[in-house]
C-alpha atoms as a PDB file:
ATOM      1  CA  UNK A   1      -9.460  20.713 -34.815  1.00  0.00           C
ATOM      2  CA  UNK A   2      -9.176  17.148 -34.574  1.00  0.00           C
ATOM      3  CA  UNK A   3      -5.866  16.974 -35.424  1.00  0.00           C
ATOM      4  CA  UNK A   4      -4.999  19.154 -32.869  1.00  0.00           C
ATOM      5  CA  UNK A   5      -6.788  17.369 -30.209  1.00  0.00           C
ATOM      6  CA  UNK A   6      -4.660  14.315 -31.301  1.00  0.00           C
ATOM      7  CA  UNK A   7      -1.385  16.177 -30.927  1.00  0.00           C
ATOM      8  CA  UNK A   8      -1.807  18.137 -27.772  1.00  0.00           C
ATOM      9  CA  UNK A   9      -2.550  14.243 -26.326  1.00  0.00           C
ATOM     10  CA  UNK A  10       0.694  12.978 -27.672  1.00  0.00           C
ATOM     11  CA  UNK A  11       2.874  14.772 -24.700  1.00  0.00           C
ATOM     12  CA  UNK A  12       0.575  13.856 -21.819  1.00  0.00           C
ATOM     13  CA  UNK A  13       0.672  10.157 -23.319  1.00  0.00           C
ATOM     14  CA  UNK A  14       4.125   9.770 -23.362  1.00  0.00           C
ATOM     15  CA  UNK A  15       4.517  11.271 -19.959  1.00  0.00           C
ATOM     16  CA  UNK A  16       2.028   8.771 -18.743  1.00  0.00           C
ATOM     17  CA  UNK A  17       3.597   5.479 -20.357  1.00  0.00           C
ATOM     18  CA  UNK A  18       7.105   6.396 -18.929  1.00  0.00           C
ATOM     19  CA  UNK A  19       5.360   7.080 -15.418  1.00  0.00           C
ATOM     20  CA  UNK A  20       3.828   3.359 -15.738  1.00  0.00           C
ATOM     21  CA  UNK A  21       7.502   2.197 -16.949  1.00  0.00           C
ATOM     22  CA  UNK A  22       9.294   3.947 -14.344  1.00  0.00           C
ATOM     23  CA  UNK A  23       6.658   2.001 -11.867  1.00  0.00           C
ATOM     24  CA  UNK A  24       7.176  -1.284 -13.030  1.00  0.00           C
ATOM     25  CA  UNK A  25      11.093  -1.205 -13.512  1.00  0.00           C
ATOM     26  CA  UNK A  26      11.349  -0.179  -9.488  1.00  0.00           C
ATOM     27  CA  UNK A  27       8.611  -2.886  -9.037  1.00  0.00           C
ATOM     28  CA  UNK A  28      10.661  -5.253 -11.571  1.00  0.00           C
ATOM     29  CA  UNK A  29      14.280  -4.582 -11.578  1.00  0.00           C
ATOM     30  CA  UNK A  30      15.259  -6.110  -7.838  1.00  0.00           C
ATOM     31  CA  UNK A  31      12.999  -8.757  -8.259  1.00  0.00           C
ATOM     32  CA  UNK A  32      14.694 -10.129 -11.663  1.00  0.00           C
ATOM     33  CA  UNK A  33      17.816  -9.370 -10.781  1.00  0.00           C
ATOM     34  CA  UNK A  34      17.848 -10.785  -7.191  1.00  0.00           C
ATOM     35  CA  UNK A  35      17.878 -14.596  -7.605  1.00  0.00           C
ATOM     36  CA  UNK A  36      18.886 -17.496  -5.296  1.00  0.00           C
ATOM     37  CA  UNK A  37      21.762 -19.586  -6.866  1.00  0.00           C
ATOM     38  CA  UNK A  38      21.969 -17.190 -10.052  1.00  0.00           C
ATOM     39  CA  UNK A  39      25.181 -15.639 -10.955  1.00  0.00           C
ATOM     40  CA  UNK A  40      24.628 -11.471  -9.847  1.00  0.00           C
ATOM     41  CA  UNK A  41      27.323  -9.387 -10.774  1.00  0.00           C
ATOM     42  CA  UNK A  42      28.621  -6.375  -8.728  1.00  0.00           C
ATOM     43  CA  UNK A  43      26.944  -3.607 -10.653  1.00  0.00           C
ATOM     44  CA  UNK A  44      24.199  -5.937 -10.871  1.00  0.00           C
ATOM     45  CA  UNK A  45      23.473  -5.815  -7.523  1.00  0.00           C
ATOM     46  CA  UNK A  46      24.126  -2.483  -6.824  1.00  0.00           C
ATOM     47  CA  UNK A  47      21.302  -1.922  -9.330  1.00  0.00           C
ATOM     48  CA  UNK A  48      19.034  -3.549  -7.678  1.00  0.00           C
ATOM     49  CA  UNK A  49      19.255  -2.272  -3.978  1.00  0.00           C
ATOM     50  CA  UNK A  50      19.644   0.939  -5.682  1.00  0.00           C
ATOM     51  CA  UNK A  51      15.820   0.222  -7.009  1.00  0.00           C
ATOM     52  CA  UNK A  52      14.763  -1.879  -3.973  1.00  0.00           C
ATOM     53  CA  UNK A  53      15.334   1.462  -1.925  1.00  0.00           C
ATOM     54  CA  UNK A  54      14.092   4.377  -4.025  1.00  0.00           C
ATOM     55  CA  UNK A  55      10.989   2.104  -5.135  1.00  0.00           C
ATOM     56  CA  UNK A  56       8.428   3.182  -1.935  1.00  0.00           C
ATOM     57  CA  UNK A  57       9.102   6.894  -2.756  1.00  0.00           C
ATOM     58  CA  UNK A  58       9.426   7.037  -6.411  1.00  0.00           C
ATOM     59  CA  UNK A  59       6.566   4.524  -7.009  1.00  0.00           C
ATOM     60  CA  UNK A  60       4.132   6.778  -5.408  1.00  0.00           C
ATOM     61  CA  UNK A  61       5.124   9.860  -6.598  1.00  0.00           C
ATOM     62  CA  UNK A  62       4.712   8.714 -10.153  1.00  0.00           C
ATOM     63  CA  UNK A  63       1.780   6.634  -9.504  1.00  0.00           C
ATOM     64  CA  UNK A  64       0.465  10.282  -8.439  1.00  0.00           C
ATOM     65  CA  UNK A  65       1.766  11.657 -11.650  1.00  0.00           C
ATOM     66  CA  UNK A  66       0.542   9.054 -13.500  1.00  0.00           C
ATOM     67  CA  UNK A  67      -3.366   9.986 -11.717  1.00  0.00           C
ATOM     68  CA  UNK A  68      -3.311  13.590 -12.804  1.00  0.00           C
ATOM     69  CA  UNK A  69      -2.101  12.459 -16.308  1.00  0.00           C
ATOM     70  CA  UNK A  70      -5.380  10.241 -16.619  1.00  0.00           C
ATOM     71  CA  UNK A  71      -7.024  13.298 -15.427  1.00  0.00           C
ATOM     72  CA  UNK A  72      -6.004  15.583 -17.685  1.00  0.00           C
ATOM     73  CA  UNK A  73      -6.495  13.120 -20.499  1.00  0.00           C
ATOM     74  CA  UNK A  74      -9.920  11.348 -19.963  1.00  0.00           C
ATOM     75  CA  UNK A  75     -12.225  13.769 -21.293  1.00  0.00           C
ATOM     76  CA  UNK A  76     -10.141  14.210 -24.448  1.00  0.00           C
ATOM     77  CA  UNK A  77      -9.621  10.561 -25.539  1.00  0.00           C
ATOM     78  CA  UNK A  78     -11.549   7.607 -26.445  1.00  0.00           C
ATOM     79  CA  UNK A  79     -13.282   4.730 -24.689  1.00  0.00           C
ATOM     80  CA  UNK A  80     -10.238   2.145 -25.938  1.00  0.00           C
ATOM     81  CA  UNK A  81      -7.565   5.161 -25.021  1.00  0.00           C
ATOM     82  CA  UNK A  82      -9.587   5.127 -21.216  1.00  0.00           C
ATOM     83  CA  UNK A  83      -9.412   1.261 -21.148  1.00  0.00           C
ATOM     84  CA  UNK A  84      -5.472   1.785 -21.663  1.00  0.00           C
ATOM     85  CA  UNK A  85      -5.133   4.272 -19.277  1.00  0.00           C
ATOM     86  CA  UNK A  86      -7.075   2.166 -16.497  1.00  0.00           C
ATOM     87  CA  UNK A  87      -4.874  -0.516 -16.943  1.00  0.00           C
ATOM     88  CA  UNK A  88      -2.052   1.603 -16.800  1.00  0.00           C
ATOM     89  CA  UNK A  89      -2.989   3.244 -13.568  1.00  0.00           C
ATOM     90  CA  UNK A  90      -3.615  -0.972 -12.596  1.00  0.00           C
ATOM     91  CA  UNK A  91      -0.073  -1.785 -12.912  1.00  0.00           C
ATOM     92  CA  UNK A  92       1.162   1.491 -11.507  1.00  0.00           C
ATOM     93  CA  UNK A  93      -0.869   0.920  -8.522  1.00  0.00           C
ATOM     94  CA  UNK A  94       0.286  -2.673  -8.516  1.00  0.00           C
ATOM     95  CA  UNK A  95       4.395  -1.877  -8.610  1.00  0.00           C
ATOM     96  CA  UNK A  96       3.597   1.042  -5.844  1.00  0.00           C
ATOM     97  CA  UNK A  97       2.081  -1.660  -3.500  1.00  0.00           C
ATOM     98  CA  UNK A  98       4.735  -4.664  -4.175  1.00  0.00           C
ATOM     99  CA  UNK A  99       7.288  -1.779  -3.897  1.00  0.00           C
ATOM    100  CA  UNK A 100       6.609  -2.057   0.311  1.00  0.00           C
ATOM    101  CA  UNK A 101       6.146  -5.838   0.167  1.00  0.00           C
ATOM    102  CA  UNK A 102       8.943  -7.959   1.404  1.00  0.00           C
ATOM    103  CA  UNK A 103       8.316 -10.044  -1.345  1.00  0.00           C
ATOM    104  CA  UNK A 104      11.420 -11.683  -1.535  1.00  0.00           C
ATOM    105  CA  UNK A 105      10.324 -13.742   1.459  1.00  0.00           C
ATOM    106  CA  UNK A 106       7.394 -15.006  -0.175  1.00  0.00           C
ATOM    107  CA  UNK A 107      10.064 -17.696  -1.936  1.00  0.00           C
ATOM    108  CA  UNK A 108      11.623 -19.030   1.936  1.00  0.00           C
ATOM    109  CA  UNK A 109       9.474 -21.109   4.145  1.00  0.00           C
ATOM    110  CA  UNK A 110      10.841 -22.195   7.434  1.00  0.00           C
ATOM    111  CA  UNK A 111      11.390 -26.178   7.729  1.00  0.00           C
ATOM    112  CA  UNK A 112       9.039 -26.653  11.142  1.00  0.00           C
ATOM    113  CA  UNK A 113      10.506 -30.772  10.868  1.00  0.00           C
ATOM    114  CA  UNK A 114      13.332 -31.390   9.176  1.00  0.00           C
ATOM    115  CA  UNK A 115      14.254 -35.155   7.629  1.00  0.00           C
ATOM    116  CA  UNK A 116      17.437 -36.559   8.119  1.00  0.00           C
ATOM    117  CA  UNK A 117      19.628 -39.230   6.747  1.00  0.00           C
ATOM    118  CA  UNK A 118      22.355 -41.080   8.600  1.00  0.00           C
ATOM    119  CA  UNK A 119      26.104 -39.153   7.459  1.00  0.00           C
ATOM    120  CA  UNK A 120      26.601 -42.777   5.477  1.00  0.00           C
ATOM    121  CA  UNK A 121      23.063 -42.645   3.270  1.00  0.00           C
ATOM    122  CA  UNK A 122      23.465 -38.798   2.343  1.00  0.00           C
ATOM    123  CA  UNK A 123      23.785 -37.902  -1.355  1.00  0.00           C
ATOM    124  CA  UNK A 124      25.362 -34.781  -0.605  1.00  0.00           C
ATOM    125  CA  UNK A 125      28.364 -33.642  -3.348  1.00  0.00           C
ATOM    126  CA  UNK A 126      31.874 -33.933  -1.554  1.00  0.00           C
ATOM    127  CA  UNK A 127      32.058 -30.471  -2.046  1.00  0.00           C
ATOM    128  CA  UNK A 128      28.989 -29.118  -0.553  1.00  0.00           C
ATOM    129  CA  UNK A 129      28.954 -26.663   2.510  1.00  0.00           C
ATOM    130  CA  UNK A 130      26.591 -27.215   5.437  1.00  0.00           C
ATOM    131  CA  UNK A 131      25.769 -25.202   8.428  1.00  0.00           C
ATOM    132  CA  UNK A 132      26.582 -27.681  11.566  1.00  0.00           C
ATOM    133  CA  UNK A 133      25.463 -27.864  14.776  1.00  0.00           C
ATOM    134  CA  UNK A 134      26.347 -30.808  17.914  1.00  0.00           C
ATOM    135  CA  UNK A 135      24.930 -30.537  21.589  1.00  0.00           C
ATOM    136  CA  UNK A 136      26.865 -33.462  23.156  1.00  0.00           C
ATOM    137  CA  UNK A 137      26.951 -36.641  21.143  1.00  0.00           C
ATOM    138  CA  UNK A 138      24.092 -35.441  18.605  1.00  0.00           C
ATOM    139  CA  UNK A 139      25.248 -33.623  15.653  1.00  0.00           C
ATOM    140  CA  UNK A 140      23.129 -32.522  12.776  1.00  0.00           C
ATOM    141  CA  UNK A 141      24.144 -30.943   9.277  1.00  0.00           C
ATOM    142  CA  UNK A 142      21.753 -28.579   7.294  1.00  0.00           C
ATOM    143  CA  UNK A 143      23.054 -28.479   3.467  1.00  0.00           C
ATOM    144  CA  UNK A 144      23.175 -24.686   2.400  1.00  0.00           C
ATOM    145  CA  UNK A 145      21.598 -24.655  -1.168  1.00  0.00           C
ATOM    146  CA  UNK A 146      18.235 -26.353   1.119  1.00  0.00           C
ATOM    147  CA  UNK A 147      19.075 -23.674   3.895  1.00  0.00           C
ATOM    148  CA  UNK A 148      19.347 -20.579   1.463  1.00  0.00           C
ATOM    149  CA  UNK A 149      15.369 -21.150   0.408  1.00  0.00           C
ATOM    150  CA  UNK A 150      14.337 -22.190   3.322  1.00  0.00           C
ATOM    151  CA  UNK A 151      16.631 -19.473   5.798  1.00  0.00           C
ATOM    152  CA  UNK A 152      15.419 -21.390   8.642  1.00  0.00           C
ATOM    153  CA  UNK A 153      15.234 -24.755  10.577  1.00  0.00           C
ATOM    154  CA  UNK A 154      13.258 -25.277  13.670  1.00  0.00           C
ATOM    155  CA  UNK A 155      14.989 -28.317  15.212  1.00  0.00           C
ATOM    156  CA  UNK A 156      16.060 -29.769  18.448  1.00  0.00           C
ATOM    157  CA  UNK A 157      19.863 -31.235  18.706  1.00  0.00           C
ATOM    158  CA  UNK A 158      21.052 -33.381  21.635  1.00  0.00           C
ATOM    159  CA  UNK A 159      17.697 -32.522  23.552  1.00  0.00           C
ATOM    160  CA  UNK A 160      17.891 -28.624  23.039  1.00  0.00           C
ATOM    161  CA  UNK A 161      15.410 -26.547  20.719  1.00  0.00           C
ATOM    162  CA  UNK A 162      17.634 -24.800  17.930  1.00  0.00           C
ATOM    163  CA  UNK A 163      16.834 -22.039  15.429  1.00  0.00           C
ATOM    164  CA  UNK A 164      19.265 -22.499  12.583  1.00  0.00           C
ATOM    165  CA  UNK A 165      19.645 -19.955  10.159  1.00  0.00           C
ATOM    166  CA  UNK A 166      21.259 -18.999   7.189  1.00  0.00           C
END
């Protein structure tokens, strides 16, 4: 009888650790693969938005799944197999609710006073792009690799408040 017990809980397991996988990869897949100044290939990329976008829907519905799984289970399993299955519902409910966070913007804080150097002092690589902007005779130049974590400067060129973005 035991036995039995054991093997009619193998099915609903399974289905259960796959509903917490499926959870976390929506949850996990965009945010590894999306990286500032990391090489992302096409595919890649694809990938991820592909995730980024399903993730609200899917992420509930097997978070749901997931539920009724621990349901069906709890009475038939032990304390440690309940601890398991808590944790797993944890991290399921976890990847739903990051799955409708903007958490890529976590990373980029706007600059509210930006520091400058004079074009002569600046250590900048003779190859690096900036975004530019000039009002008159006052001209200022915001290096992109600082712009692409920060995705915006609050400034004021040549006497007029500017909002540069990248």
């Amino acid at each position: 009888m035991q036995n039995q017990i054991k093997k009619n809980n193998i099915v609903p397991a399974l289905a259960f650790a796959l509903l917490v996988s499926l959870d976390l990869c929506l949850f996990l897949i965009p945010a590894l693969i999306i990286q500032p100044f990391k090489h992302q290939s096409t595919n890649g990329l694809t990938l991820a938005m592909a995730s980024r976008q399903a993730a609200p829907l899917w992420t509930l519905l097997a978070t749901g799944a997931a539920l009724v799984v621990t349901a069906l289970l709890w009475k038939r399993v032990s304390v440690w197999k309940r601890v398991a299955l808590v944790l797993g519902l944890c991290l399921a409910s976890a990847a739903t609710v990051m799955a409708r966070v903007d958490y890529f913007e976590w990373m980029f804080h706007p600059v509210a006073a930006p520091g400058f150097e004079s074009a002569g002092r600046t250590q900048l690589d003779s190859s690096e792009m900036v975004l530019a902007v000039r009002f008159g005779n006052d001209a200022r130049a915001y290096p992109i690799r600082a712009m692409a974590y920060h995705h915006v400067v609050n400034d004021v060129v040549g006497g007029v408040p500017v909002a540069v973005t990248y």
